[in-house]
PDB file of N, CA and C in Angstrom:
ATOM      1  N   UNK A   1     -18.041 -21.191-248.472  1.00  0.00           N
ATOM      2  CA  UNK A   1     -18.666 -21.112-247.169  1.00  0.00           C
ATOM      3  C   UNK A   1     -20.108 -20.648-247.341  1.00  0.00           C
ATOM      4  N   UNK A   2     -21.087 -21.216-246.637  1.00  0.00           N
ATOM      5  CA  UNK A   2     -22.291 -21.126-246.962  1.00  0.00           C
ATOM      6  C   UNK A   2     -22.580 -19.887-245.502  1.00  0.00           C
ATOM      7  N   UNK A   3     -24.409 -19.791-245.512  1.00  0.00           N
ATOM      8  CA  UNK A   3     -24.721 -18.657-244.372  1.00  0.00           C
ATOM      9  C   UNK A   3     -24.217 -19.457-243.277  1.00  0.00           C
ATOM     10  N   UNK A   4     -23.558 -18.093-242.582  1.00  0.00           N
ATOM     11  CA  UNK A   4     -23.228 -17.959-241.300  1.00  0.00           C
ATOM     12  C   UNK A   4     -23.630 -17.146-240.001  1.00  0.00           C
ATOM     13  N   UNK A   5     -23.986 -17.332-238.991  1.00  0.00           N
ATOM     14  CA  UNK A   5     -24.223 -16.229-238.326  1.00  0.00           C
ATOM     15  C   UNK A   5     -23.669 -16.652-236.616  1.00  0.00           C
ATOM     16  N   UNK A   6     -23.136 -15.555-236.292  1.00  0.00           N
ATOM     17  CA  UNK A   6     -23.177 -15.372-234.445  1.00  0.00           C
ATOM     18  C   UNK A   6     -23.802 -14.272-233.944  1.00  0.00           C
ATOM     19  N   UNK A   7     -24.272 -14.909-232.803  1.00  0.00           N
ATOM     20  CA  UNK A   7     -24.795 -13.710-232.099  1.00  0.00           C
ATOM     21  C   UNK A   7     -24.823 -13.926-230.772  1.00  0.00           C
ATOM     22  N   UNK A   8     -25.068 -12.803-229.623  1.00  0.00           N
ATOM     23  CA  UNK A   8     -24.885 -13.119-228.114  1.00  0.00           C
ATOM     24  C   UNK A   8     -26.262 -13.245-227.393  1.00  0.00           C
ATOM     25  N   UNK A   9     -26.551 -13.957-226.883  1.00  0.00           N
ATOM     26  CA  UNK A   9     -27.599 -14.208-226.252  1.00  0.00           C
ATOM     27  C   UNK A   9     -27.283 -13.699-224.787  1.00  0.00           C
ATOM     28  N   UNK A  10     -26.221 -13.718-223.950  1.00  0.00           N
ATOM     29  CA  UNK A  10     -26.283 -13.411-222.822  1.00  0.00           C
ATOM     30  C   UNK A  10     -24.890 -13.446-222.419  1.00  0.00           C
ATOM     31  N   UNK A  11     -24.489 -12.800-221.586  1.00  0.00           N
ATOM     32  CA  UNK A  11     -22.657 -12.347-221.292  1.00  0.00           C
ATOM     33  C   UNK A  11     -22.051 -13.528-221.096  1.00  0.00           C
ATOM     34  N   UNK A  12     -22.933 -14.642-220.535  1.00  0.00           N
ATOM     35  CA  UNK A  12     -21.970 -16.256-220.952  1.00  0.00           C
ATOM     36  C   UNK A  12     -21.597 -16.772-221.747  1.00  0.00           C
ATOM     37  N   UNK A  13     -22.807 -16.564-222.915  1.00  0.00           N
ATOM     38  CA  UNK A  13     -23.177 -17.129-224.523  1.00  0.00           C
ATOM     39  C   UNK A  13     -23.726 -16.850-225.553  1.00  0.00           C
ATOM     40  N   UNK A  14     -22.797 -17.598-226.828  1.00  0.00           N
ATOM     41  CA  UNK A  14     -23.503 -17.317-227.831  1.00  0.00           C
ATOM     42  C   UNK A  14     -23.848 -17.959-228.464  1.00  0.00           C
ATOM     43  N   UNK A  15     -24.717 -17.438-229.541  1.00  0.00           N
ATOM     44  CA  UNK A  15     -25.396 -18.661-230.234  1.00  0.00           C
ATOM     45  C   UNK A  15     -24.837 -18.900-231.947  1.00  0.00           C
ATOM     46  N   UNK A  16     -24.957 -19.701-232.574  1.00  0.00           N
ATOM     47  CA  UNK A  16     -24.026 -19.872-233.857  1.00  0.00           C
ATOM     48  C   UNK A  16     -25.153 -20.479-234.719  1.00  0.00           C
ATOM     49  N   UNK A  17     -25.246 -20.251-236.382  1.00  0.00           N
ATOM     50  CA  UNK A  17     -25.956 -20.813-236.667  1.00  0.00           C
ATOM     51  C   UNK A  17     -25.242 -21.351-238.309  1.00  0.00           C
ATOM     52  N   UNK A  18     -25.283 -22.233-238.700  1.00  0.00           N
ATOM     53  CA  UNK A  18     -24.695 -22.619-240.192  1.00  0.00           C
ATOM     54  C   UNK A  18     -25.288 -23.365-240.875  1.00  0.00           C
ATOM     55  N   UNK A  19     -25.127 -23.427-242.275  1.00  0.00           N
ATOM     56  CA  UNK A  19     -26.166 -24.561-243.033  1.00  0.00           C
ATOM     57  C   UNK A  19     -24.569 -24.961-243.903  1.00  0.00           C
ATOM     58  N   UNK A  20     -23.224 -24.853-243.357  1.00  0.00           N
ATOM     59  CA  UNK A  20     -22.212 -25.354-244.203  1.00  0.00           C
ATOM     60  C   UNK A  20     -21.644 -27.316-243.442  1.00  0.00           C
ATOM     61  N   UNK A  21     -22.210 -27.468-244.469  1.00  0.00           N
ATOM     62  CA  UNK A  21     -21.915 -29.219-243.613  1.00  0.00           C
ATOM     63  C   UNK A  21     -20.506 -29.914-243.083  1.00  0.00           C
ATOM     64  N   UNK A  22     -19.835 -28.601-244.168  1.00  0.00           N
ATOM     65  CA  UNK A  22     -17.901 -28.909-243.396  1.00  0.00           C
ATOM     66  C   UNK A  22     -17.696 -28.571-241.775  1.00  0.00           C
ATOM     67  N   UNK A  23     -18.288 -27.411-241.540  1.00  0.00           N
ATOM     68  CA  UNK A  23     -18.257 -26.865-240.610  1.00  0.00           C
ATOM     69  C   UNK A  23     -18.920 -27.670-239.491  1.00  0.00           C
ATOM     70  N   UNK A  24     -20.135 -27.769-239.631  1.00  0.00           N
ATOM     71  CA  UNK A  24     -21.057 -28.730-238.900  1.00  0.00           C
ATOM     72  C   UNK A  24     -20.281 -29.761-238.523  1.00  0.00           C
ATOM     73  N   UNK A  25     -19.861 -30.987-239.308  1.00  0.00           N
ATOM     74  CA  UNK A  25     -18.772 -31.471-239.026  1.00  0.00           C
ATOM     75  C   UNK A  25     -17.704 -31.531-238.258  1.00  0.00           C
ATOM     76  N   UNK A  26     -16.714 -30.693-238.482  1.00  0.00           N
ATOM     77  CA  UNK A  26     -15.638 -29.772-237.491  1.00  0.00           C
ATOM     78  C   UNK A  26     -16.436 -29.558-235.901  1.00  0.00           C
ATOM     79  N   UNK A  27     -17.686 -29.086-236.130  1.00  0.00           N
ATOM     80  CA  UNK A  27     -17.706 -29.122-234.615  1.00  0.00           C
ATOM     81  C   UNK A  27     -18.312 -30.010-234.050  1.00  0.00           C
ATOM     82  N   UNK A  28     -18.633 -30.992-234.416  1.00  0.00           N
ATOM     83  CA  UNK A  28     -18.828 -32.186-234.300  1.00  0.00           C
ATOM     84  C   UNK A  28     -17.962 -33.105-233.876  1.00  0.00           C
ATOM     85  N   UNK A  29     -16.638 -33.013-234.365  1.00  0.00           N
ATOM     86  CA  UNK A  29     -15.842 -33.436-234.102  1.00  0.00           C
ATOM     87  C   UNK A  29     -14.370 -33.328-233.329  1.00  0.00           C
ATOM     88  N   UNK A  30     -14.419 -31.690-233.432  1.00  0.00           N
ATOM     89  CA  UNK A  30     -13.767 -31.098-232.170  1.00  0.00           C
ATOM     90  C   UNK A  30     -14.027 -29.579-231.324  1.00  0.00           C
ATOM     91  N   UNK A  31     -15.188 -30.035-231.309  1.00  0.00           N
ATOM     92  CA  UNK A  31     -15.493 -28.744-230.214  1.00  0.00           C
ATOM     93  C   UNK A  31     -16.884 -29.188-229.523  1.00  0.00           C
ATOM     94  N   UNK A  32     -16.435 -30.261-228.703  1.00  0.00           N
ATOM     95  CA  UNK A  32     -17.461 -30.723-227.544  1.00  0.00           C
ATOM     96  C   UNK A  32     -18.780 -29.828-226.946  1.00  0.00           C
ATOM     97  N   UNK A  33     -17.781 -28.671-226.142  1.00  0.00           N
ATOM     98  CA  UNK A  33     -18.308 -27.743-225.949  1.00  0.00           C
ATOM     99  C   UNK A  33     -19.370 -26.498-226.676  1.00  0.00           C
ATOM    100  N   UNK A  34     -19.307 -27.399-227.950  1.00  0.00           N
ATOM    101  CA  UNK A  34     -20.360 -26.510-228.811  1.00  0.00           C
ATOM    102  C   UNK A  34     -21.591 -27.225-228.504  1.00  0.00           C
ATOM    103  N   UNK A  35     -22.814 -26.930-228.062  1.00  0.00           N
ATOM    104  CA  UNK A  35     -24.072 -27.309-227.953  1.00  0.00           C
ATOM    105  C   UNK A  35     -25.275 -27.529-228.943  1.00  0.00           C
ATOM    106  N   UNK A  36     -25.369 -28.359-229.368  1.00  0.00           N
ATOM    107  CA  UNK A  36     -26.667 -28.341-230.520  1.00  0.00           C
ATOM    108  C   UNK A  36     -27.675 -28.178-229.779  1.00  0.00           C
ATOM    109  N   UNK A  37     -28.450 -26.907-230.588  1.00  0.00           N
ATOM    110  CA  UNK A  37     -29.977 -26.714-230.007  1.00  0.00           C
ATOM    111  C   UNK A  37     -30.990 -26.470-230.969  1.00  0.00           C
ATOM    112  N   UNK A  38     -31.103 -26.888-231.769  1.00  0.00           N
ATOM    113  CA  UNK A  38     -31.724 -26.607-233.427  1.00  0.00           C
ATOM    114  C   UNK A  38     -30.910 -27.178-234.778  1.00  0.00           C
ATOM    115  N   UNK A  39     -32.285 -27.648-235.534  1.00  0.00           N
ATOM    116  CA  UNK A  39     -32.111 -28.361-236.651  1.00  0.00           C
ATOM    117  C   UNK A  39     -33.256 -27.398-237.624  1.00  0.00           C
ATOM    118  N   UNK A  40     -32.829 -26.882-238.327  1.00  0.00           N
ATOM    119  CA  UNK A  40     -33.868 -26.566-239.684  1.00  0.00           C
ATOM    120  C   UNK A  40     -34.116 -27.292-240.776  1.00  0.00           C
ATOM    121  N   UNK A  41     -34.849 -27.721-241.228  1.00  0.00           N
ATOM    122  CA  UNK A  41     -35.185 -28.676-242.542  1.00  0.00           C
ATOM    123  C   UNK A  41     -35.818 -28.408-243.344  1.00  0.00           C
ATOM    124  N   UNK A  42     -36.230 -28.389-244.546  1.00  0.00           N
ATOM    125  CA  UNK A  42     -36.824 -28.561-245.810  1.00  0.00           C
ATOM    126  C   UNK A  42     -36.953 -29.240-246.381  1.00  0.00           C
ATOM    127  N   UNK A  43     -38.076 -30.048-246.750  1.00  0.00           N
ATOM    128  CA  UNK A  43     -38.647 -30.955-247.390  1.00  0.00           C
ATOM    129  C   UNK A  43     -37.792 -32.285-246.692  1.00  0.00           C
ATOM    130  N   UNK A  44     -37.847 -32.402-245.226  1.00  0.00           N
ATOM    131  CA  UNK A  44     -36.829 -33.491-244.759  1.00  0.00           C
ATOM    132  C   UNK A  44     -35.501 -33.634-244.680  1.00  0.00           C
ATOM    133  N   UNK A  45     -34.980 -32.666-245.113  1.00  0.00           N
ATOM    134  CA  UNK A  45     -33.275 -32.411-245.243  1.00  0.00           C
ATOM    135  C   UNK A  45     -32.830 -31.686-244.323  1.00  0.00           C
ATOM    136  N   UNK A  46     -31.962 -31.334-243.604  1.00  0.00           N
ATOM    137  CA  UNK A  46     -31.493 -30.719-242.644  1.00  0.00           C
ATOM    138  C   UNK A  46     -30.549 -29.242-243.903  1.00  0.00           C
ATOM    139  N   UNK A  47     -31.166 -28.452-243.347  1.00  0.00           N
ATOM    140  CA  UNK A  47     -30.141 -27.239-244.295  1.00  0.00           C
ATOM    141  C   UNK A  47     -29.522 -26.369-243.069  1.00  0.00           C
ATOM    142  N   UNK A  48     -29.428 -26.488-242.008  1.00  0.00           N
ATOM    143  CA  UNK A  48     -29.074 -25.215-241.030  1.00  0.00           C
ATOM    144  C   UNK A  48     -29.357 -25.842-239.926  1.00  0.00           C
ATOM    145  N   UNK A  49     -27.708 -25.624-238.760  1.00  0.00           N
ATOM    146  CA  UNK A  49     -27.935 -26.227-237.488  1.00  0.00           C
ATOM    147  C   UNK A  49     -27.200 -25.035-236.594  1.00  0.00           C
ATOM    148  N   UNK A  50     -28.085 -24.594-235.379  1.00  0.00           N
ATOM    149  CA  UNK A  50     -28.188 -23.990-234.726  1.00  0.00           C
ATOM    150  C   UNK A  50     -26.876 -24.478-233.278  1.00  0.00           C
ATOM    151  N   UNK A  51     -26.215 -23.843-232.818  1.00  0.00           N
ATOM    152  CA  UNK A  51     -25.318 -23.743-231.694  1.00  0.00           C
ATOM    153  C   UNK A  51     -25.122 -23.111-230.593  1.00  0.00           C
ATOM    154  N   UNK A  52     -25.067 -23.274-229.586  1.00  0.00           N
ATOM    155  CA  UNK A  52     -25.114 -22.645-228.414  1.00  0.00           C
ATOM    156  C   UNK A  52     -23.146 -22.945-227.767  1.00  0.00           C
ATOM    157  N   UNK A  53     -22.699 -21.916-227.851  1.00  0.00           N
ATOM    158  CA  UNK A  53     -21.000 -21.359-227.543  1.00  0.00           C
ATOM    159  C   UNK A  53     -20.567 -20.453-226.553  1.00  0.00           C
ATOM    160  N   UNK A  54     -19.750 -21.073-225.339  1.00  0.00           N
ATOM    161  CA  UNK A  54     -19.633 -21.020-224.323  1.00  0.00           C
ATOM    162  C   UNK A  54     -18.548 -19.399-224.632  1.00  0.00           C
ATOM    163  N   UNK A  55     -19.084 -18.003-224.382  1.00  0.00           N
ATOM    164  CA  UNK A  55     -18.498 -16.521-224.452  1.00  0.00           C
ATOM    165  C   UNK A  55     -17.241 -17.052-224.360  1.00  0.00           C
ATOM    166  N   UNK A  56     -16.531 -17.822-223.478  1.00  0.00           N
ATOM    167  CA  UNK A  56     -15.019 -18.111-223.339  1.00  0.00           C
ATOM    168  C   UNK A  56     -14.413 -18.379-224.947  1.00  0.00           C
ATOM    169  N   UNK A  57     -15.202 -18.781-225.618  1.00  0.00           N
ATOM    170  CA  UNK A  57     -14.961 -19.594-227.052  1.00  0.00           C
ATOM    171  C   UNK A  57     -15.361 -18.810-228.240  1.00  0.00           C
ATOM    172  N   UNK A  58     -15.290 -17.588-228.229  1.00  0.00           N
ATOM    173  CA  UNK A  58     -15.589 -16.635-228.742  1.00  0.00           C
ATOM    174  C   UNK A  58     -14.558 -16.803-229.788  1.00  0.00           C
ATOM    175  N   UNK A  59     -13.413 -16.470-229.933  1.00  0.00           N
ATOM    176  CA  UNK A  59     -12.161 -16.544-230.744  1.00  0.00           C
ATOM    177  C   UNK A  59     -12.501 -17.754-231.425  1.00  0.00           C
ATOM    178  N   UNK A  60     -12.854 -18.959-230.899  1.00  0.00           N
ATOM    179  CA  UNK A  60     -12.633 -20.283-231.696  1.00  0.00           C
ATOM    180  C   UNK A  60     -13.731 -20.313-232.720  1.00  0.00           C
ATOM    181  N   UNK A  61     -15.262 -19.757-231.839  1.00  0.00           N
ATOM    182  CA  UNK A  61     -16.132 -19.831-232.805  1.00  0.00           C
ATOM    183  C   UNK A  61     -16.025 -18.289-234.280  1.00  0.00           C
ATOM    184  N   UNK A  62     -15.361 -17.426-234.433  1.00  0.00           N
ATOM    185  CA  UNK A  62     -15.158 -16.528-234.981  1.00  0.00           C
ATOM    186  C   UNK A  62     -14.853 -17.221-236.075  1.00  0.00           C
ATOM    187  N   UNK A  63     -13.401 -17.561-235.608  1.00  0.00           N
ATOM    188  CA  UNK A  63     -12.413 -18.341-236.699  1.00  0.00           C
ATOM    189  C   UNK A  63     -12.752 -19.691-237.687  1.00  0.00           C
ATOM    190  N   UNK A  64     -13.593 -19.553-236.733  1.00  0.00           N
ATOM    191  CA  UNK A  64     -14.322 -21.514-237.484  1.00  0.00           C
ATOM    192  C   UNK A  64     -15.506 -20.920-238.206  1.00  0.00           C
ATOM    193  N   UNK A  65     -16.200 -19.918-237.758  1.00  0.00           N
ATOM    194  CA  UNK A  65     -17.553 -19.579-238.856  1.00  0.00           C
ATOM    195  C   UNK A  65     -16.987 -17.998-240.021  1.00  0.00           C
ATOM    196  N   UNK A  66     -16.423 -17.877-239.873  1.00  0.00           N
ATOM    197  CA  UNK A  66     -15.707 -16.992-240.705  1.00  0.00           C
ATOM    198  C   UNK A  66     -16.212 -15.944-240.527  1.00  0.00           C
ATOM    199  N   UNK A  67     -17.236 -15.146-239.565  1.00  0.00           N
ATOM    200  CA  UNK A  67     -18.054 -14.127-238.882  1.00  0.00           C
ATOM    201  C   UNK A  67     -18.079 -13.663-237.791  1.00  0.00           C
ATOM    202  N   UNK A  68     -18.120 -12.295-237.721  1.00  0.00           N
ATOM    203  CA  UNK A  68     -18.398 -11.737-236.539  1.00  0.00           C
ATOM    204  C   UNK A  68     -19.350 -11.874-236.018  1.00  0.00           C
ATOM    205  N   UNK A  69     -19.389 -11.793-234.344  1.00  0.00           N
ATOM    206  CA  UNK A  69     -20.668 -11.245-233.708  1.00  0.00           C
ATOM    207  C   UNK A  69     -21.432 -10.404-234.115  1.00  0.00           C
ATOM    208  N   UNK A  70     -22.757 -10.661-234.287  1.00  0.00           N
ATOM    209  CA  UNK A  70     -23.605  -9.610-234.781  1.00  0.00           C
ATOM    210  C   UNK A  70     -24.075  -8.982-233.498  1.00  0.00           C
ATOM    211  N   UNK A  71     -24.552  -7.680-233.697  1.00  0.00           N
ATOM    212  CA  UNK A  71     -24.491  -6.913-232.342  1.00  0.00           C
ATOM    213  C   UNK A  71     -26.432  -6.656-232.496  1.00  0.00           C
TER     214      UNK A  71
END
């Protein structure tokens, strides 16, 4: 598992961030409700994609990024 991070932006939501392409994937493919809002790149490559996660989905996004909320 590559970097991971969550964090809360506001009592609705949080935000998720990963550069692991399995994962990326996975929510890509089943978690609608995850929001892409950022792409990071280097030298043209995408290394790290940014998420926006509905507070209700807190548990799902935990379990899927292998991290806690950072406070």
């Amino acid at each position: 598992m590559k970097n991971n991070e969550i964090w809360r932006v506001s009592p609705g939501w949080l935000m998720a961030y990963t550069e692991d392409k399995e994962t990326t994937q996975k929510i890509q493919r089943s978690y609608q409700d995850f929001i892409r809002v950022a792409e990071y790149a280097k030298d043209g490559e995408i290394i790290g994609i940014q998420f926006k996660i509905p507070s209700a989905r807190k548990r799902s996004a935990i379990h899927l990024l292998g991290v806690n909320v950072s406070k």
